[in-house]
PDB file of N, CA and C in Angstrom:
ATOM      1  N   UNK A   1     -15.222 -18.805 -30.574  1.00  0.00           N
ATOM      2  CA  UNK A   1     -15.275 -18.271 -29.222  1.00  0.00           C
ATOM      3  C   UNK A   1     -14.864 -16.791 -29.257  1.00  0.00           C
ATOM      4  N   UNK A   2     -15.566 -16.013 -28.812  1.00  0.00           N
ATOM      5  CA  UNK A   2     -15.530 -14.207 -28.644  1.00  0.00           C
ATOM      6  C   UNK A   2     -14.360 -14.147 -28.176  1.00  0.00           C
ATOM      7  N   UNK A   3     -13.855 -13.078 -28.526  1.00  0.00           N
ATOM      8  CA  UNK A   3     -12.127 -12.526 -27.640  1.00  0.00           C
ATOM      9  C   UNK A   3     -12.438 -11.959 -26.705  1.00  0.00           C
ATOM     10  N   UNK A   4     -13.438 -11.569 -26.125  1.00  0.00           N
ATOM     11  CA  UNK A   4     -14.082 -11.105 -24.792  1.00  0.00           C
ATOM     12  C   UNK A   4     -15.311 -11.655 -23.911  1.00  0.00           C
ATOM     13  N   UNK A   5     -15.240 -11.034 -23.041  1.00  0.00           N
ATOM     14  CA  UNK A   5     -16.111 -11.501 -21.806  1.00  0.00           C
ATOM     15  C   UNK A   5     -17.037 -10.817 -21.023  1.00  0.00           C
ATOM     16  N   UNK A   6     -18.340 -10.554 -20.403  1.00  0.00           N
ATOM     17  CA  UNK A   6     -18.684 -10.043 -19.415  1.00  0.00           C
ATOM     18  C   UNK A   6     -18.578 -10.117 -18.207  1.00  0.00           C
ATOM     19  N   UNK A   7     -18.307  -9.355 -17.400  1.00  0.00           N
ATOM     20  CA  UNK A   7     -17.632  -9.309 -16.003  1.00  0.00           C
ATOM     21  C   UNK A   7     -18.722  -8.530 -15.632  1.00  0.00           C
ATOM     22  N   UNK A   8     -19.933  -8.874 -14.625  1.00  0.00           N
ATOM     23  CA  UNK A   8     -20.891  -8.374 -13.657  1.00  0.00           C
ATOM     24  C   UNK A   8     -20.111  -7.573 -12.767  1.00  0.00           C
ATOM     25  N   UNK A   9     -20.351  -6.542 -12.337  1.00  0.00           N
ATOM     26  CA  UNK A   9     -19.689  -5.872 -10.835  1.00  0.00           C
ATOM     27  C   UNK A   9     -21.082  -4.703 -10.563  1.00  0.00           C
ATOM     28  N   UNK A  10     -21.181  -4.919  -9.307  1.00  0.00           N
ATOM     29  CA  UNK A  10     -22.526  -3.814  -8.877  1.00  0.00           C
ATOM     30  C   UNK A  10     -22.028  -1.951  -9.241  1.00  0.00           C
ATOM     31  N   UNK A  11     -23.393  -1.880  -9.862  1.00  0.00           N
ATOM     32  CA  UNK A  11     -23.768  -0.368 -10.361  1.00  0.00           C
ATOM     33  C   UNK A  11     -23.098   0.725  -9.695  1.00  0.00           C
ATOM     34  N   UNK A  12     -22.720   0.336  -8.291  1.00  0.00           N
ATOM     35  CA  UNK A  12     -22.772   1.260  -7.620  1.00  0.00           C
ATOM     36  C   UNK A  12     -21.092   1.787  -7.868  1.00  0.00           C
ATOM     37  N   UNK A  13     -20.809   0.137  -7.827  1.00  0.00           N
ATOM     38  CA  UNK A  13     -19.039   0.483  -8.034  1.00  0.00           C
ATOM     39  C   UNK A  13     -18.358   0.978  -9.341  1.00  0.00           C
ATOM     40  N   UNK A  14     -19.635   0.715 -10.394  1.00  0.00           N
ATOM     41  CA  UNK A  14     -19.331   1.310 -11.996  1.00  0.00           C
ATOM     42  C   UNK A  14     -19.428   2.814 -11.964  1.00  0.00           C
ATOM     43  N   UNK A  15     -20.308   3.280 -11.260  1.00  0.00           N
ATOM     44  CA  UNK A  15     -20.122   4.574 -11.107  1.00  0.00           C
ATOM     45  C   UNK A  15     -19.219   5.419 -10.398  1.00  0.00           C
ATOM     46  N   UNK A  16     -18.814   4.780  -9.400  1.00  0.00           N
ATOM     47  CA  UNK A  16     -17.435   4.978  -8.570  1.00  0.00           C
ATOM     48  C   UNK A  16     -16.177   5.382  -9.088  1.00  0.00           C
ATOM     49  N   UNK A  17     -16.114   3.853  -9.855  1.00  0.00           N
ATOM     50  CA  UNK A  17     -14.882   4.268 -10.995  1.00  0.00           C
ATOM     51  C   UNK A  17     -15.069   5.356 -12.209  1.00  0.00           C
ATOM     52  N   UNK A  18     -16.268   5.320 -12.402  1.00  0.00           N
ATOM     53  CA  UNK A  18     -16.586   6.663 -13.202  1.00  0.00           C
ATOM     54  C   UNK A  18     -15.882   7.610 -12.915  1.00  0.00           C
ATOM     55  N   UNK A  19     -16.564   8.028 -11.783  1.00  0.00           N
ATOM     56  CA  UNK A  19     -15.984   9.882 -11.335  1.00  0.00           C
ATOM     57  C   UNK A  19     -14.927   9.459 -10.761  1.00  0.00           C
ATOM     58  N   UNK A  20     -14.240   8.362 -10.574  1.00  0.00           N
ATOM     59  CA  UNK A  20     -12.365   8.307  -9.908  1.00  0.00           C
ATOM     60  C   UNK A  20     -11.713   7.896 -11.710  1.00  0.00           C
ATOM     61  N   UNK A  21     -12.193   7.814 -11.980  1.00  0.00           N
ATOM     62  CA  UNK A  21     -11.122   7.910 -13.457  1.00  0.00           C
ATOM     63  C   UNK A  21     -11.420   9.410 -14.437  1.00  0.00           C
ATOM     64  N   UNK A  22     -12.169  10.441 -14.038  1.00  0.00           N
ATOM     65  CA  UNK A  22     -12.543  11.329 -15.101  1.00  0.00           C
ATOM     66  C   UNK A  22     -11.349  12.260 -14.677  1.00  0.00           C
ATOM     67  N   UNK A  23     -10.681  12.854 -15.990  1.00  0.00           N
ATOM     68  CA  UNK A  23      -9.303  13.385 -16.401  1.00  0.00           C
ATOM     69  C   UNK A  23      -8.464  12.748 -16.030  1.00  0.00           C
ATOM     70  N   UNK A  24      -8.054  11.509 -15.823  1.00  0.00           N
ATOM     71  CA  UNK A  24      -7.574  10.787 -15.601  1.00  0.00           C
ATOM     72  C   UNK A  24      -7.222  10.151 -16.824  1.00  0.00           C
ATOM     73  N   UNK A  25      -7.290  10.177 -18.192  1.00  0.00           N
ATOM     74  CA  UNK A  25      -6.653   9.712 -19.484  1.00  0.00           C
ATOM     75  C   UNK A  25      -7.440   8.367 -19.734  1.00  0.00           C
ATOM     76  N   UNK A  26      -7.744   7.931 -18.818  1.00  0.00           N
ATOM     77  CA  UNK A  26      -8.725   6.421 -19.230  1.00  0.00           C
ATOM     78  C   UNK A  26      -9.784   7.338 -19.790  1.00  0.00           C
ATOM     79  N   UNK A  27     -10.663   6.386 -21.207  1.00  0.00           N
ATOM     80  CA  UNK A  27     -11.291   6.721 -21.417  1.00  0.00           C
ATOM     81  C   UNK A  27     -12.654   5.705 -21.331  1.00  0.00           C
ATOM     82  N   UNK A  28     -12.808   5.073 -20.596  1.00  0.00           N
ATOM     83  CA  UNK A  28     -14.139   4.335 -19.819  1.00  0.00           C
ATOM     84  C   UNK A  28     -13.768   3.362 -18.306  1.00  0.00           C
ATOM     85  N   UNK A  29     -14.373   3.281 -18.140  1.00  0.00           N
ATOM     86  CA  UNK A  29     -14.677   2.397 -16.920  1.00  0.00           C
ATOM     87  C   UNK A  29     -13.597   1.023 -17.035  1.00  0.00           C
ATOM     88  N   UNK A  30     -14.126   0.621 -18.329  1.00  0.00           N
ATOM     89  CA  UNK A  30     -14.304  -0.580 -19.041  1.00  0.00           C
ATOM     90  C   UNK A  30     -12.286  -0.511 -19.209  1.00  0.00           C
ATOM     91  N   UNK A  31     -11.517   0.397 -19.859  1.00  0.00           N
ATOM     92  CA  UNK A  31     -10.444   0.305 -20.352  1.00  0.00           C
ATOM     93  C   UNK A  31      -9.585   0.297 -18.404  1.00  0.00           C
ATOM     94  N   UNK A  32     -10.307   1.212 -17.987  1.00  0.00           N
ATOM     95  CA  UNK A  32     -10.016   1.042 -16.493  1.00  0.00           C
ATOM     96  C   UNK A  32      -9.646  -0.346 -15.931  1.00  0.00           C
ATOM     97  N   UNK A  33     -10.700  -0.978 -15.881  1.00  0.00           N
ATOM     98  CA  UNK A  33     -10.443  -2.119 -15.134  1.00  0.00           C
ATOM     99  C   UNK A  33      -9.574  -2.891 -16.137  1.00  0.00           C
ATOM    100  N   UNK A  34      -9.557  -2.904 -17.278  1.00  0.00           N
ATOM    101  CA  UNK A  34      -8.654  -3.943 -17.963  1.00  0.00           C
ATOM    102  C   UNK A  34      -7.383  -3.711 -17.354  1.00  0.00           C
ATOM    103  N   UNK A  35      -6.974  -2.151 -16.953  1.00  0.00           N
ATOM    104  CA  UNK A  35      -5.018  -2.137 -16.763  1.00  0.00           C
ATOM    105  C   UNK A  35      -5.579  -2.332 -15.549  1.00  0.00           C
ATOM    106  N   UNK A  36      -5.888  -2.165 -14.350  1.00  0.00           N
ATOM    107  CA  UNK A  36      -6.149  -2.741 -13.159  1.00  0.00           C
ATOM    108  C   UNK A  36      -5.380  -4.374 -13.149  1.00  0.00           C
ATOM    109  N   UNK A  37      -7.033  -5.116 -13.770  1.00  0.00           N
ATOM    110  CA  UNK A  37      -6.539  -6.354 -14.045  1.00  0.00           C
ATOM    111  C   UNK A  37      -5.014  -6.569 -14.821  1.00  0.00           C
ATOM    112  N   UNK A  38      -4.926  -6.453 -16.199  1.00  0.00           N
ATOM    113  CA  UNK A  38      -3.508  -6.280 -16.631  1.00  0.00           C
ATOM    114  C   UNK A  38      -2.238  -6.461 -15.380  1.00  0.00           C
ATOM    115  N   UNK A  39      -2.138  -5.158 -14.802  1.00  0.00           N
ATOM    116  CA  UNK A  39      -1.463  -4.648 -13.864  1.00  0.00           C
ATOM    117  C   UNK A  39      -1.161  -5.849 -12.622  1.00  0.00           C
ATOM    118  N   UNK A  40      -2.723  -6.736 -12.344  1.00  0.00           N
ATOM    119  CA  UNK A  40      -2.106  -7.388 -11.175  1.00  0.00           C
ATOM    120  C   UNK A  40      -1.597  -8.770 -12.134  1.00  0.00           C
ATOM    121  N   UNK A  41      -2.012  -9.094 -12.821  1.00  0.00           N
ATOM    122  CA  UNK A  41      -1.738 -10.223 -13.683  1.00  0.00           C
ATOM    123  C   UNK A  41      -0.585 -10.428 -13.908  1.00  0.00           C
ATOM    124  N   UNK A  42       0.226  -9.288 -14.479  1.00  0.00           N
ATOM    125  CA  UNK A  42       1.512  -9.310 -14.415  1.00  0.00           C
ATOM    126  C   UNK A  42       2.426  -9.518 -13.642  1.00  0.00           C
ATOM    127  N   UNK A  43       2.023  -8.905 -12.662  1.00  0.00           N
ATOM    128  CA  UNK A  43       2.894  -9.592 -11.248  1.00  0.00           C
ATOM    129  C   UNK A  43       3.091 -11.147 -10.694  1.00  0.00           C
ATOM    130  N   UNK A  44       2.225 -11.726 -11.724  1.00  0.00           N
ATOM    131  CA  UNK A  44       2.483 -13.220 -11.507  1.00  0.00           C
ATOM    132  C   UNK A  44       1.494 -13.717 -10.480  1.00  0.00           C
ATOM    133  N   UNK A  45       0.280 -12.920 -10.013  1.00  0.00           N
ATOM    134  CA  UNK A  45      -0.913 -13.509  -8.966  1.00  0.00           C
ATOM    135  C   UNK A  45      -0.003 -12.636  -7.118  1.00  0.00           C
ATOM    136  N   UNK A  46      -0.746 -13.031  -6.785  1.00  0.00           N
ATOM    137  CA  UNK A  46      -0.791 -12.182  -5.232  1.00  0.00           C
ATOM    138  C   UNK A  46      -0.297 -13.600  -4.045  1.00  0.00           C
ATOM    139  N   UNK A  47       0.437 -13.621  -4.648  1.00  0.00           N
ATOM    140  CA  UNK A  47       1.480 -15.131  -3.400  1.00  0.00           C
ATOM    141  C   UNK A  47       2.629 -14.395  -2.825  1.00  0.00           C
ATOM    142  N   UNK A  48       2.804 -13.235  -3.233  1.00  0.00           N
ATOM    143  CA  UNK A  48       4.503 -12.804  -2.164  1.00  0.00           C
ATOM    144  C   UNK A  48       5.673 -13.662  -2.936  1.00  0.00           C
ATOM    145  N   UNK A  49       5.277 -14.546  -3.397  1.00  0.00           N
ATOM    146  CA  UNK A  49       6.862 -15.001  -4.107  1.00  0.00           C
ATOM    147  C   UNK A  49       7.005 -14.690  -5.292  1.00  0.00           C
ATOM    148  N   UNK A  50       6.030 -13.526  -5.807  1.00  0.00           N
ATOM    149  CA  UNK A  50       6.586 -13.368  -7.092  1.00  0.00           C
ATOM    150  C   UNK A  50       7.065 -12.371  -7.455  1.00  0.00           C
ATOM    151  N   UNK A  51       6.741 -11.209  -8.344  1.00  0.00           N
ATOM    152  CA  UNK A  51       7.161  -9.531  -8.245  1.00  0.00           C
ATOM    153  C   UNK A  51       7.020  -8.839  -6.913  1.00  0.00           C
ATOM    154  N   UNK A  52       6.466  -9.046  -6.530  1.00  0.00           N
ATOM    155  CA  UNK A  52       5.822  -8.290  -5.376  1.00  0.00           C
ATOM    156  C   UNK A  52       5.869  -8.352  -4.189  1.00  0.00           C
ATOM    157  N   UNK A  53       6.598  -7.934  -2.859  1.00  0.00           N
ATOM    158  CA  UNK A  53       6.709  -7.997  -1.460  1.00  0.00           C
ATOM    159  C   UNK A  53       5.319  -8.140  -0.969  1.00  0.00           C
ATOM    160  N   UNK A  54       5.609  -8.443   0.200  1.00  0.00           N
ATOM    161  CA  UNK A  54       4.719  -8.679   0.923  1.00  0.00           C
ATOM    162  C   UNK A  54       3.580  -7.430   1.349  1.00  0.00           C
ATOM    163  N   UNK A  55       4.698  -6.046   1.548  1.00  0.00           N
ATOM    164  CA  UNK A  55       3.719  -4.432   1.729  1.00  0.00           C
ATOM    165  C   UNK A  55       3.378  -4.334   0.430  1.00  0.00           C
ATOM    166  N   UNK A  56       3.720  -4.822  -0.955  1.00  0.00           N
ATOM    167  CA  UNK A  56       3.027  -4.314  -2.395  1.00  0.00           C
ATOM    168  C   UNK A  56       1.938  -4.612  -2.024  1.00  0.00           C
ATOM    169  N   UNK A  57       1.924  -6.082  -1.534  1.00  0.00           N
ATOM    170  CA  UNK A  57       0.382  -7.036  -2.082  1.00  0.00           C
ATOM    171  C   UNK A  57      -0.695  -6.096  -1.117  1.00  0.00           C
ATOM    172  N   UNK A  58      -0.233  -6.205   0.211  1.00  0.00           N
ATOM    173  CA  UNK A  58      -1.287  -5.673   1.088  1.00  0.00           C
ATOM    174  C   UNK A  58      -1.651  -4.365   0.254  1.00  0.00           C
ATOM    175  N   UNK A  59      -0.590  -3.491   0.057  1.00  0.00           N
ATOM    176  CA  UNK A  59      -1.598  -2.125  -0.648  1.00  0.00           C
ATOM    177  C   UNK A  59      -2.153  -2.738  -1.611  1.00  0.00           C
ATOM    178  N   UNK A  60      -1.660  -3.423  -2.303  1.00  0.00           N
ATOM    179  CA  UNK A  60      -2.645  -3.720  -3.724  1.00  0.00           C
ATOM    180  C   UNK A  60      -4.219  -4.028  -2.990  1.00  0.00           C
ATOM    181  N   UNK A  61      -4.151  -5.326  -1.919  1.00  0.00           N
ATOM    182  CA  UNK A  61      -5.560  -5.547  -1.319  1.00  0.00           C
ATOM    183  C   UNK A  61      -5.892  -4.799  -1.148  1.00  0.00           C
ATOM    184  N   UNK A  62      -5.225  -2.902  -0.461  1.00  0.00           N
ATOM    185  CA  UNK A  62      -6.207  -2.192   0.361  1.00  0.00           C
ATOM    186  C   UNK A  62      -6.968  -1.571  -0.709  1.00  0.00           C
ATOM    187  N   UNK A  63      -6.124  -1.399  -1.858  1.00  0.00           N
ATOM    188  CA  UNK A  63      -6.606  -0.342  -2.937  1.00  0.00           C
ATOM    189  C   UNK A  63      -8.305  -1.131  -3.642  1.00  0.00           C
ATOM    190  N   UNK A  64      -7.802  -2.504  -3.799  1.00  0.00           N
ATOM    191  CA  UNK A  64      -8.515  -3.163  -4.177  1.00  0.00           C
ATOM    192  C   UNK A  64     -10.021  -2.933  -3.681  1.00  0.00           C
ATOM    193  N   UNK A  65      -9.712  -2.934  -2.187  1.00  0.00           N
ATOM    194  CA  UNK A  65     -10.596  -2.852  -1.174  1.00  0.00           C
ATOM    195  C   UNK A  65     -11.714  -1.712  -1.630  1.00  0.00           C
ATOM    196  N   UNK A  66     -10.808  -0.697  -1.367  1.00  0.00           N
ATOM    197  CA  UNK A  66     -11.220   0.992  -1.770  1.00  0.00           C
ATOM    198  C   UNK A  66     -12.284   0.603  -3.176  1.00  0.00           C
ATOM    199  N   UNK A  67     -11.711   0.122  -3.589  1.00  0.00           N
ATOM    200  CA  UNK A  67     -12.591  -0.008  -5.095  1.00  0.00           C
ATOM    201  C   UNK A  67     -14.060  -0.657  -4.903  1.00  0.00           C
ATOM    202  N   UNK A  68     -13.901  -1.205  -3.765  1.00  0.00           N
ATOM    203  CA  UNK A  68     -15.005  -2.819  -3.847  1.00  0.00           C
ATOM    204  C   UNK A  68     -14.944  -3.946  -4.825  1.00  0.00           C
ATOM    205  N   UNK A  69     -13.706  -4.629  -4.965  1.00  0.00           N
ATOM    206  CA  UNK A  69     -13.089  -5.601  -5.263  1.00  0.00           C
ATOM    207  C   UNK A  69     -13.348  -6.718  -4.509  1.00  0.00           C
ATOM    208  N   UNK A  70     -12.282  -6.147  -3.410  1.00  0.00           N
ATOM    209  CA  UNK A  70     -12.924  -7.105  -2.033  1.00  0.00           C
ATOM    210  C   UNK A  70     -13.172  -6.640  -0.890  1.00  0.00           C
ATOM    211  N   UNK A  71     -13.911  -7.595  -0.228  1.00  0.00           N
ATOM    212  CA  UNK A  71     -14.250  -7.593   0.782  1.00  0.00           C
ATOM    213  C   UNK A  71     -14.029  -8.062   2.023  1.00  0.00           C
ATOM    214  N   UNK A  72     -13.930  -7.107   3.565  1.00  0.00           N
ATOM    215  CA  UNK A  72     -12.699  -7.584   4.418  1.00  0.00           C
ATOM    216  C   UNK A  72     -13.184  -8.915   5.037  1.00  0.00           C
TER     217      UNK A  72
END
């Protein structure tokens, strides 16, 4: 079994993160979303009872949002 995966996300939002990560020290899209993901993973998932208050999570959703992650 591969140590990796493909993750579909629309074109539009790959390019997005493009020009919002350039000089920014990431060096692809791709390493991008891994600390993204990483980042919320660690917090133990988005329930409020874990690392994270209740105003973290919501910014985390809004940022998320911003990205096209999700949708309201």
């Amino acid at each position: 079994m591969p140590d990796r995966v493909t993750i579909k996300i629309p074109r539009s939002l790959y390019l997005n993160l493009g020009q919002m990560i350039e000089g920014s020290g990431f060096s692809s899209v791709n390493e991008f979303i891994v600390f993204v993901m990483r980042t919320l993973a660690a917090g133990g998932g988005l329930k409020g009872g874990g690392k994270y208050d209740i105003a973290e999570v919501n910014e985390i959703r809004q940022r998320l949002k911003q990205l096209g992650y999700l949708k309201d």
